[in-house]
PDB file of N, CA and C in Angstrom:
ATOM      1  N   UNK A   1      15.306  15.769 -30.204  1.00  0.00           N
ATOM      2  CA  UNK A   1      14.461  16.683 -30.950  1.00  0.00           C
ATOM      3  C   UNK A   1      13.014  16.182 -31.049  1.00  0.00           C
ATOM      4  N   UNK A   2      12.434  14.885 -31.218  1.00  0.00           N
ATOM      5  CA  UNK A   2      11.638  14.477 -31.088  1.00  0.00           C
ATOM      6  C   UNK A   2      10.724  14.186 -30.021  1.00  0.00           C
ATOM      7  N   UNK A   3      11.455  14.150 -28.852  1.00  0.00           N
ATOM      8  CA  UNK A   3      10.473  14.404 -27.670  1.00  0.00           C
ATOM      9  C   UNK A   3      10.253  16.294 -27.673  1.00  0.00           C
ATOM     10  N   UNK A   4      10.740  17.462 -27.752  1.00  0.00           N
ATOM     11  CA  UNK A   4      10.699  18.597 -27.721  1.00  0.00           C
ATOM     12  C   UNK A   4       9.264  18.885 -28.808  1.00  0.00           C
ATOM     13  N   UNK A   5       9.308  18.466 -29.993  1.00  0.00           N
ATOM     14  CA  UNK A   5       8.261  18.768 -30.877  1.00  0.00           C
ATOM     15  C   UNK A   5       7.058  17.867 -30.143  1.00  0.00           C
ATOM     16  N   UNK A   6       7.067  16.755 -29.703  1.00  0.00           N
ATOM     17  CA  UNK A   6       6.256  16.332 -28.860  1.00  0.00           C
ATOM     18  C   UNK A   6       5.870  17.102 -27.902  1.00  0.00           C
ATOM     19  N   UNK A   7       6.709  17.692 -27.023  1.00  0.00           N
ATOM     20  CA  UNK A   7       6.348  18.671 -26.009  1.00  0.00           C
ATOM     21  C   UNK A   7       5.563  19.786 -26.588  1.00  0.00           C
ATOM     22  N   UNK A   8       5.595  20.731 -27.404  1.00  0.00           N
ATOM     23  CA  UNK A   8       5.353  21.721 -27.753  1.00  0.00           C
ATOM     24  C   UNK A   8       4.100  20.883 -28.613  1.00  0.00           C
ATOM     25  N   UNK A   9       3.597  20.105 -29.156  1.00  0.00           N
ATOM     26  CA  UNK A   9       2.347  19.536 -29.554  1.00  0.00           C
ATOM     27  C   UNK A   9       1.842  19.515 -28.155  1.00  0.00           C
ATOM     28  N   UNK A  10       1.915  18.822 -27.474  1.00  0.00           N
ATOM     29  CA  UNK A  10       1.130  18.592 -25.944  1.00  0.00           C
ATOM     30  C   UNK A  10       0.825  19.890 -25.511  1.00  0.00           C
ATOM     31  N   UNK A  11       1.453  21.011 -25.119  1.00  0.00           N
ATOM     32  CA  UNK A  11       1.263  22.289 -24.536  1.00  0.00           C
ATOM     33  C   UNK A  11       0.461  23.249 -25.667  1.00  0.00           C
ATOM     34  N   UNK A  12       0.452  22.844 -26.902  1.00  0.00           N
ATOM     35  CA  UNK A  12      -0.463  23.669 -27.692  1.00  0.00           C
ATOM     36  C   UNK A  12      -1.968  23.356 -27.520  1.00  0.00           C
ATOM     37  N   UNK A  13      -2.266  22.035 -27.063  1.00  0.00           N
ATOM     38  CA  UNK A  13      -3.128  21.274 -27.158  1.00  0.00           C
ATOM     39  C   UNK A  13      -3.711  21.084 -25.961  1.00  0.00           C
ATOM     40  N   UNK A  14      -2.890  21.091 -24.875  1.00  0.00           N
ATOM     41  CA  UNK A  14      -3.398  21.112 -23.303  1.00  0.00           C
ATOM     42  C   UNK A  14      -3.070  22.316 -22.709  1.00  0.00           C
ATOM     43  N   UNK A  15      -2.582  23.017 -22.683  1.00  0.00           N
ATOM     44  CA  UNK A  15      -2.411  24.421 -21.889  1.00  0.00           C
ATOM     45  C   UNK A  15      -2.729  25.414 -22.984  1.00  0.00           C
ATOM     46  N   UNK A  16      -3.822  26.279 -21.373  1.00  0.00           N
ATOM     47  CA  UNK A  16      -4.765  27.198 -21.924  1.00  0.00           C
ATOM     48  C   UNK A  16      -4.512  28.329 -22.671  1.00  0.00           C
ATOM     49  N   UNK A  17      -3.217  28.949 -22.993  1.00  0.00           N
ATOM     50  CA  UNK A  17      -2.841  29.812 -23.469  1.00  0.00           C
ATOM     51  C   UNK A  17      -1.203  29.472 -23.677  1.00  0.00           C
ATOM     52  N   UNK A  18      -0.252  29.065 -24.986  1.00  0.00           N
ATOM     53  CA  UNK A  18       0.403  29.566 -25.383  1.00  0.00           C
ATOM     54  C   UNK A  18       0.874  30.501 -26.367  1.00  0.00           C
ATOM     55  N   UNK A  19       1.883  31.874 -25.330  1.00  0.00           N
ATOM     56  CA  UNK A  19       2.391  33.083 -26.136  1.00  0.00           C
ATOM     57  C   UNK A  19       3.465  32.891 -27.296  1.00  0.00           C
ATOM     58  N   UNK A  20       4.429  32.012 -26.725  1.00  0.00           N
ATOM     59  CA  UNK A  20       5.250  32.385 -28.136  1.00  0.00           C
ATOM     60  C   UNK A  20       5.905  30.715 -27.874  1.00  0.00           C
ATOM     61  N   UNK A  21       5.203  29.748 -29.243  1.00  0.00           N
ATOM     62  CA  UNK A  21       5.434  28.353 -29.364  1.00  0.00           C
ATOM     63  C   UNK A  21       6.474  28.157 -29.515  1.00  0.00           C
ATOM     64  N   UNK A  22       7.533  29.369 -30.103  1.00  0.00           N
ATOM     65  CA  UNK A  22       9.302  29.327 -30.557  1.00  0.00           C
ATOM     66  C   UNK A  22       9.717  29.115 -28.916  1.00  0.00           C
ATOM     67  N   UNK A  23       8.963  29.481 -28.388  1.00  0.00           N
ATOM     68  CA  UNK A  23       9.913  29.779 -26.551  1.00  0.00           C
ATOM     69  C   UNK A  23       9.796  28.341 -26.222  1.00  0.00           C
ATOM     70  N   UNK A  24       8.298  27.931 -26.302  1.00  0.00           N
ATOM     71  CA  UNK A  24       8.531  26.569 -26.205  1.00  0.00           C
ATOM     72  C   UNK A  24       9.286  25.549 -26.375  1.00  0.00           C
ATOM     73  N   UNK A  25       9.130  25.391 -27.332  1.00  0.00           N
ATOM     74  CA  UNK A  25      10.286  24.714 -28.277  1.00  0.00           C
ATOM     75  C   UNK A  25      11.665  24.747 -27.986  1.00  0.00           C
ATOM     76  N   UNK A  26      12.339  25.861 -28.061  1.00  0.00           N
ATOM     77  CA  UNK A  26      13.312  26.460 -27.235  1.00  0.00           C
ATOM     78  C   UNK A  26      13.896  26.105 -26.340  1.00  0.00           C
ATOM     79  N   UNK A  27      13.306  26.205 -24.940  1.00  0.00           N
ATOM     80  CA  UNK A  27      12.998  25.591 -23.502  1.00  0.00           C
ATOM     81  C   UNK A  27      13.160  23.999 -23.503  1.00  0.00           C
ATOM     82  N   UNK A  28      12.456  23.810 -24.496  1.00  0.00           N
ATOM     83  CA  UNK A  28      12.135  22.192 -24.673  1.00  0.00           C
ATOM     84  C   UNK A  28      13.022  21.361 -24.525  1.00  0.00           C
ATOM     85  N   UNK A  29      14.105  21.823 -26.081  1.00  0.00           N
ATOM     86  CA  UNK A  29      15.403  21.472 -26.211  1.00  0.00           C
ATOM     87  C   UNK A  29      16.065  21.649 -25.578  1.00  0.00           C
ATOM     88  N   UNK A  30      16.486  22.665 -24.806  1.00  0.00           N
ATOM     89  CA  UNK A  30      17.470  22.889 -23.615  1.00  0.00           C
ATOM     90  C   UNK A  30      17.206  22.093 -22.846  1.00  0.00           C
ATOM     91  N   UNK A  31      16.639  22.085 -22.150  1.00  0.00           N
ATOM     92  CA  UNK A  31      16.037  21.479 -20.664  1.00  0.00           C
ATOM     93  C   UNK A  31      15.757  20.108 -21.431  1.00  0.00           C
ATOM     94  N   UNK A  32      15.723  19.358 -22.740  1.00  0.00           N
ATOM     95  CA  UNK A  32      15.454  17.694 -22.203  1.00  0.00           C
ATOM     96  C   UNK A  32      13.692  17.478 -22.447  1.00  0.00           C
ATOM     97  N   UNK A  33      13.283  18.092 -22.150  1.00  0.00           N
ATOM     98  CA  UNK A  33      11.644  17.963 -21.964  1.00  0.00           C
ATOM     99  C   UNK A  33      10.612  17.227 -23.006  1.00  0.00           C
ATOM    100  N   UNK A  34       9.833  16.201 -22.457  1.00  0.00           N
ATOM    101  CA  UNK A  34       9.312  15.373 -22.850  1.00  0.00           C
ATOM    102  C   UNK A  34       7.723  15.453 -22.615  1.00  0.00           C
ATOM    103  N   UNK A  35       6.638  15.307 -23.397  1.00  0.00           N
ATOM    104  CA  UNK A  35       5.162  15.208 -22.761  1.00  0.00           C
ATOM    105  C   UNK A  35       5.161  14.680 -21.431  1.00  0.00           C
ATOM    106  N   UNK A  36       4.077  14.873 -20.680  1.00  0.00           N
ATOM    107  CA  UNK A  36       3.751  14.352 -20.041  1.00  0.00           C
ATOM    108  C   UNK A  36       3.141  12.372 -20.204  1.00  0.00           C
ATOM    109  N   UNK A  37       2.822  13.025 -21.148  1.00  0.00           N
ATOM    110  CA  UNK A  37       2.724  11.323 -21.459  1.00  0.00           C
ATOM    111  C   UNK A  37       3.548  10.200 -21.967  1.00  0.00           C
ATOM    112  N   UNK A  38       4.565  10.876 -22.269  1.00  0.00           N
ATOM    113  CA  UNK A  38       5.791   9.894 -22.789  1.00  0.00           C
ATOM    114  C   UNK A  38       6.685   9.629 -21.443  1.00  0.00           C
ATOM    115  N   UNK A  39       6.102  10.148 -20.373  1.00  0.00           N
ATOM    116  CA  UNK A  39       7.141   9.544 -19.077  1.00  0.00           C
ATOM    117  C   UNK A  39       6.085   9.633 -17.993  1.00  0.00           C
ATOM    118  N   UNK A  40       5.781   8.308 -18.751  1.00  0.00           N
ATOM    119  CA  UNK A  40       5.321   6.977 -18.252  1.00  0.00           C
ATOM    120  C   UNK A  40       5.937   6.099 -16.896  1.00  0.00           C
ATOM    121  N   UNK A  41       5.500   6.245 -15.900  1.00  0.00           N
ATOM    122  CA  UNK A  41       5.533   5.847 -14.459  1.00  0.00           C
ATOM    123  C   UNK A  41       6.017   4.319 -14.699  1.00  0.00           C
ATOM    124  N   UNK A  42       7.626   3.796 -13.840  1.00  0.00           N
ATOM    125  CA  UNK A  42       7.931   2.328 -13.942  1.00  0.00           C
ATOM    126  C   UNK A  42       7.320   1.424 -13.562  1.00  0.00           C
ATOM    127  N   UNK A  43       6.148   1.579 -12.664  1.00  0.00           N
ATOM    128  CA  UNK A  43       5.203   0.831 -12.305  1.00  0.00           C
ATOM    129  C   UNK A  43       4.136   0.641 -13.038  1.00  0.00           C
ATOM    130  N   UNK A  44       3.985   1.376 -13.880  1.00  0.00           N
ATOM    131  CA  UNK A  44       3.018   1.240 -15.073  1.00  0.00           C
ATOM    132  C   UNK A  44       3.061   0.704 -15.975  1.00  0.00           C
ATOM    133  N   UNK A  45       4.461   0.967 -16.409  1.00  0.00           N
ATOM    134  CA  UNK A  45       5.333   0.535 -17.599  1.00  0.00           C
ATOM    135  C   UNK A  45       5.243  -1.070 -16.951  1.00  0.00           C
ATOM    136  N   UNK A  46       6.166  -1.784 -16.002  1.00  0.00           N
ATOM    137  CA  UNK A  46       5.829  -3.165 -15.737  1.00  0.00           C
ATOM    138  C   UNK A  46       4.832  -3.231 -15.843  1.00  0.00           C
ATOM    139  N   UNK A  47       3.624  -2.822 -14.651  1.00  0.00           N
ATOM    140  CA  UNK A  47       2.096  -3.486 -15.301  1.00  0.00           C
ATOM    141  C   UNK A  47       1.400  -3.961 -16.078  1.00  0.00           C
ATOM    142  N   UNK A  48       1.606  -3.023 -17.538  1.00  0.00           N
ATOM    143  CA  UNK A  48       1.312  -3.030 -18.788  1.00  0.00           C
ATOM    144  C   UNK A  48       2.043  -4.380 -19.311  1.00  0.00           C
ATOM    145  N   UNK A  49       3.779  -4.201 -19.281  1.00  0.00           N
ATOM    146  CA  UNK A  49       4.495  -5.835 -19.411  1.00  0.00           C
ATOM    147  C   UNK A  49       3.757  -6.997 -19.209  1.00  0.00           C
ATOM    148  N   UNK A  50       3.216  -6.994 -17.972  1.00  0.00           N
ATOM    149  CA  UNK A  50       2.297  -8.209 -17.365  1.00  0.00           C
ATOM    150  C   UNK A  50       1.090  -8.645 -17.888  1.00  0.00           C
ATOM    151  N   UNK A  51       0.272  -7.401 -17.693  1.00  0.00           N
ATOM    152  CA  UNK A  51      -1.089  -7.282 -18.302  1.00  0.00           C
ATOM    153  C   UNK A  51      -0.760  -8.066 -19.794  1.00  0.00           C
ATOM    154  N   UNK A  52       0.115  -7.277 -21.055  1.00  0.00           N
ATOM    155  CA  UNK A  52       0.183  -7.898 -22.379  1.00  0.00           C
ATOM    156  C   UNK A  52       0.622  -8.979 -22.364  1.00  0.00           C
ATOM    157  N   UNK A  53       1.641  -9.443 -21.203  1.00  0.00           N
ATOM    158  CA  UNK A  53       2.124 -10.946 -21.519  1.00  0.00           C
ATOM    159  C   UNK A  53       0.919 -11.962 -21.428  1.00  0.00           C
ATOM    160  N   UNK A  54       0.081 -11.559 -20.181  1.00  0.00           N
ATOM    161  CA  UNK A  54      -0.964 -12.328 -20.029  1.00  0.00           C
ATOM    162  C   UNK A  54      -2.169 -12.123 -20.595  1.00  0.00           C
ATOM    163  N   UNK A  55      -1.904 -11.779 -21.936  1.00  0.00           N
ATOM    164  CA  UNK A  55      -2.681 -11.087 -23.126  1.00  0.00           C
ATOM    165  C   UNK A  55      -4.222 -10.448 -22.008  1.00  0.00           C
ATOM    166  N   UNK A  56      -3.920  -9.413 -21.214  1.00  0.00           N
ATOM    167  CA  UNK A  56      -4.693  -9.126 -20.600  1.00  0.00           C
ATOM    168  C   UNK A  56      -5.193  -7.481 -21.410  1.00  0.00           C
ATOM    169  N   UNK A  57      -4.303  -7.245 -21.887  1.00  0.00           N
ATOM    170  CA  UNK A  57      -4.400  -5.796 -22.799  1.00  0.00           C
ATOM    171  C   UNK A  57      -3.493  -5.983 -23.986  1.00  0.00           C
ATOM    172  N   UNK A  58      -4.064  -5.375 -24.928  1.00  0.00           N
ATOM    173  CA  UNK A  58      -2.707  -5.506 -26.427  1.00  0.00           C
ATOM    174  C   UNK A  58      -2.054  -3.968 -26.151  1.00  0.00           C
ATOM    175  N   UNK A  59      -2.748  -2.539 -25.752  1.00  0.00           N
ATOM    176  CA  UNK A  59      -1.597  -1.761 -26.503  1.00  0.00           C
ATOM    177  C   UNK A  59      -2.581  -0.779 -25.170  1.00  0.00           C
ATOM    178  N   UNK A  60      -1.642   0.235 -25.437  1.00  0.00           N
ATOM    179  CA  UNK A  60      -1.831   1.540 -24.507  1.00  0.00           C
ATOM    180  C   UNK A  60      -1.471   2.687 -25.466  1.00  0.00           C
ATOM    181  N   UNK A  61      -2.543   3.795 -24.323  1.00  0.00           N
ATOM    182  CA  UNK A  61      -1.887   5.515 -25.382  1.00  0.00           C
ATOM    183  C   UNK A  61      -2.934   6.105 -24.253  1.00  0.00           C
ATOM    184  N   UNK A  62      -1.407   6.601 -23.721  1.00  0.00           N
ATOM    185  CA  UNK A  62      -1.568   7.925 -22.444  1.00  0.00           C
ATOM    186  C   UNK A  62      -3.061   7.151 -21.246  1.00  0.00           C
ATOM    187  N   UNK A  63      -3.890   7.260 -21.071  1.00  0.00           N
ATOM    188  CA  UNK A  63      -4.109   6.679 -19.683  1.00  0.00           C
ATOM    189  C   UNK A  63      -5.197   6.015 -20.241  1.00  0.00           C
ATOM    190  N   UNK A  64      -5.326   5.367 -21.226  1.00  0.00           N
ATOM    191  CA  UNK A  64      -6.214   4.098 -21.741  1.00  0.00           C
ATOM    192  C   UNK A  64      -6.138   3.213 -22.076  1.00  0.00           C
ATOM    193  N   UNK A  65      -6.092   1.569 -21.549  1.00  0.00           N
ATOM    194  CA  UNK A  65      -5.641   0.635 -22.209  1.00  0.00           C
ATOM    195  C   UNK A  65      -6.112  -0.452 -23.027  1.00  0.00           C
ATOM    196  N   UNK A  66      -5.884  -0.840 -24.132  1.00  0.00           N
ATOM    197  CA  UNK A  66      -7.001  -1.755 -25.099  1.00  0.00           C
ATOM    198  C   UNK A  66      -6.747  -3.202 -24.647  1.00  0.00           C
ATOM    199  N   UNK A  67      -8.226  -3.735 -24.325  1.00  0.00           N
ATOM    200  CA  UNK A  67      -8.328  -5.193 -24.350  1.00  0.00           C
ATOM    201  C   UNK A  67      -8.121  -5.877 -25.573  1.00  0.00           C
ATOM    202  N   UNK A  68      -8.165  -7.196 -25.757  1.00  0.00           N
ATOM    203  CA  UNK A  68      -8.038  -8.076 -26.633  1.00  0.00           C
ATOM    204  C   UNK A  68      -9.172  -8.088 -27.607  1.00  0.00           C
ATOM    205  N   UNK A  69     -10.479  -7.551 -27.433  1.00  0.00           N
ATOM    206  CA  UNK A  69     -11.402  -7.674 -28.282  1.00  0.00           C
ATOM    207  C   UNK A  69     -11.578  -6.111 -28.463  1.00  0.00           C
ATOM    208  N   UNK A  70     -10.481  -5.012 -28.683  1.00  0.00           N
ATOM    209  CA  UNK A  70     -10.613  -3.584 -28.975  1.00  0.00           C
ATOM    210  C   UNK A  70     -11.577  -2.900 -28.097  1.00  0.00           C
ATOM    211  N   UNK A  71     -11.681  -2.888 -26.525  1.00  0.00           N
ATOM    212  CA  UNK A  71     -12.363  -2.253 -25.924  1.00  0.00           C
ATOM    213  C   UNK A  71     -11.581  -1.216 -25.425  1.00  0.00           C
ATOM    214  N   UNK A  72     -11.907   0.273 -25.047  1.00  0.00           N
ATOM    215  CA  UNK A  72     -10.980   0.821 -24.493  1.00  0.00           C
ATOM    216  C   UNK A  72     -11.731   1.060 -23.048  1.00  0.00           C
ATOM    217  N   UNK A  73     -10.521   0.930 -21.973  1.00  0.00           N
ATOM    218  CA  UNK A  73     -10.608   1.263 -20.780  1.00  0.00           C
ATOM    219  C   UNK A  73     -10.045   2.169 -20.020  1.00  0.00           C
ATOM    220  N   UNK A  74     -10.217   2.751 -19.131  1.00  0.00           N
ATOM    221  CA  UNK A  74      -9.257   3.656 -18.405  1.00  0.00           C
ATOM    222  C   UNK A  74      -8.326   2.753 -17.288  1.00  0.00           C
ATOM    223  N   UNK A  75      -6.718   3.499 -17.327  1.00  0.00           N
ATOM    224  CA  UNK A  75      -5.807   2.467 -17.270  1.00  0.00           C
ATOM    225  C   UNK A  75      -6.200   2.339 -15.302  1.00  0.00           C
ATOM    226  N   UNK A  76      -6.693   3.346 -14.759  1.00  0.00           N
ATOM    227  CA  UNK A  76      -6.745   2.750 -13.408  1.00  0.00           C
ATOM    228  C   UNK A  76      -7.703   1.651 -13.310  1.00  0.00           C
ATOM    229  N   UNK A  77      -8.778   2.150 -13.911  1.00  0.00           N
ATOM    230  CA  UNK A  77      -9.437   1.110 -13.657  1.00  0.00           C
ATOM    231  C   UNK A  77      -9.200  -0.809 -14.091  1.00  0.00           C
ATOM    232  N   UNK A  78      -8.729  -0.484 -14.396  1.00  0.00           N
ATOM    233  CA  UNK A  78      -7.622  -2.212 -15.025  1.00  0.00           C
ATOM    234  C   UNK A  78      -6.730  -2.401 -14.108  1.00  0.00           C
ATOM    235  N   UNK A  79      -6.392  -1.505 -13.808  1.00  0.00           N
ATOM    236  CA  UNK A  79      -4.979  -1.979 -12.742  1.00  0.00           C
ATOM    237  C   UNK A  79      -5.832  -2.524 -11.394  1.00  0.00           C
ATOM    238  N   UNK A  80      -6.775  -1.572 -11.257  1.00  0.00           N
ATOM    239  CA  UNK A  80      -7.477  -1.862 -10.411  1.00  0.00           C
ATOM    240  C   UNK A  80      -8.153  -3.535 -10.010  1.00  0.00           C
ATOM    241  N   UNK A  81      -8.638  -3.360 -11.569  1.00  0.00           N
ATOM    242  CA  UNK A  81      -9.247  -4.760 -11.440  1.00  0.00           C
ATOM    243  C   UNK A  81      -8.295  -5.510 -12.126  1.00  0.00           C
ATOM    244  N   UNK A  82      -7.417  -5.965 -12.190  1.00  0.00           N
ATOM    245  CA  UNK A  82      -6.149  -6.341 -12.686  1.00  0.00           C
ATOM    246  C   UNK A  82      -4.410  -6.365 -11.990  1.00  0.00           C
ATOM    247  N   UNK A  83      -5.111  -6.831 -10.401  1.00  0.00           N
ATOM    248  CA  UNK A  83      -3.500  -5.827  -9.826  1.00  0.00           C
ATOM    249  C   UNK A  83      -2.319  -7.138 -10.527  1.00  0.00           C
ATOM    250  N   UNK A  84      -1.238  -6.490 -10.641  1.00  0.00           N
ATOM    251  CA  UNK A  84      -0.092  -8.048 -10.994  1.00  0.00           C
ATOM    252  C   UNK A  84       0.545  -8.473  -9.901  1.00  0.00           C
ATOM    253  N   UNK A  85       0.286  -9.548 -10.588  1.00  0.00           N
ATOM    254  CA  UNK A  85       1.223 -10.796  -9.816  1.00  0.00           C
ATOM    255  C   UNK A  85       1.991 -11.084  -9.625  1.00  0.00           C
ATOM    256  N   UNK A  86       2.867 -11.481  -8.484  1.00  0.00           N
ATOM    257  CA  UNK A  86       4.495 -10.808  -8.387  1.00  0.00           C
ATOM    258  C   UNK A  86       4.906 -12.218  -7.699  1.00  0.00           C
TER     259      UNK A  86
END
């Protein structure tokens, strides 16, 4: 239930026109459905692992990730300059 009300927050908020938010919702629950941002790519998800172990970032939210002294960045660009080490 909690990813569905998540969903239906995201689509009120990013898509340009919703008709009837009950359908949403609805849909939501049936089908499983989660934001787009709560399913989060496994390669990202490790990255991030790495990056925080090597206190390279403390925290993430949807495609920005915070350095150690509260800077925010965009997450490609970190990965970028940040690839991990394997």
């Amino acid at each position: 239930m909690p990813g569905a009300i998540a969903y239906l927050k995201d689509a009120v908020r990013t898509w340009k026109r919703v008709k009837s938010p009950e359908a949403v919702f609805v849909a939501a629950c049936k089908e499983g459905r989660k934001p787009e941002s709560a399913q989060v790519k496994s390669g990202v998800k490790k990255w991030f692992e790495w990056a925080r172990k090597n206190r390279i970032v403390i925290a993430m939210s949807s495609e920005v990730v915070y350095t150690p002294d509260g800077e925010a960045v965009a997450l490609a660009e970190m990965i970028r300059q940040y690839p991990a080490q394997r």
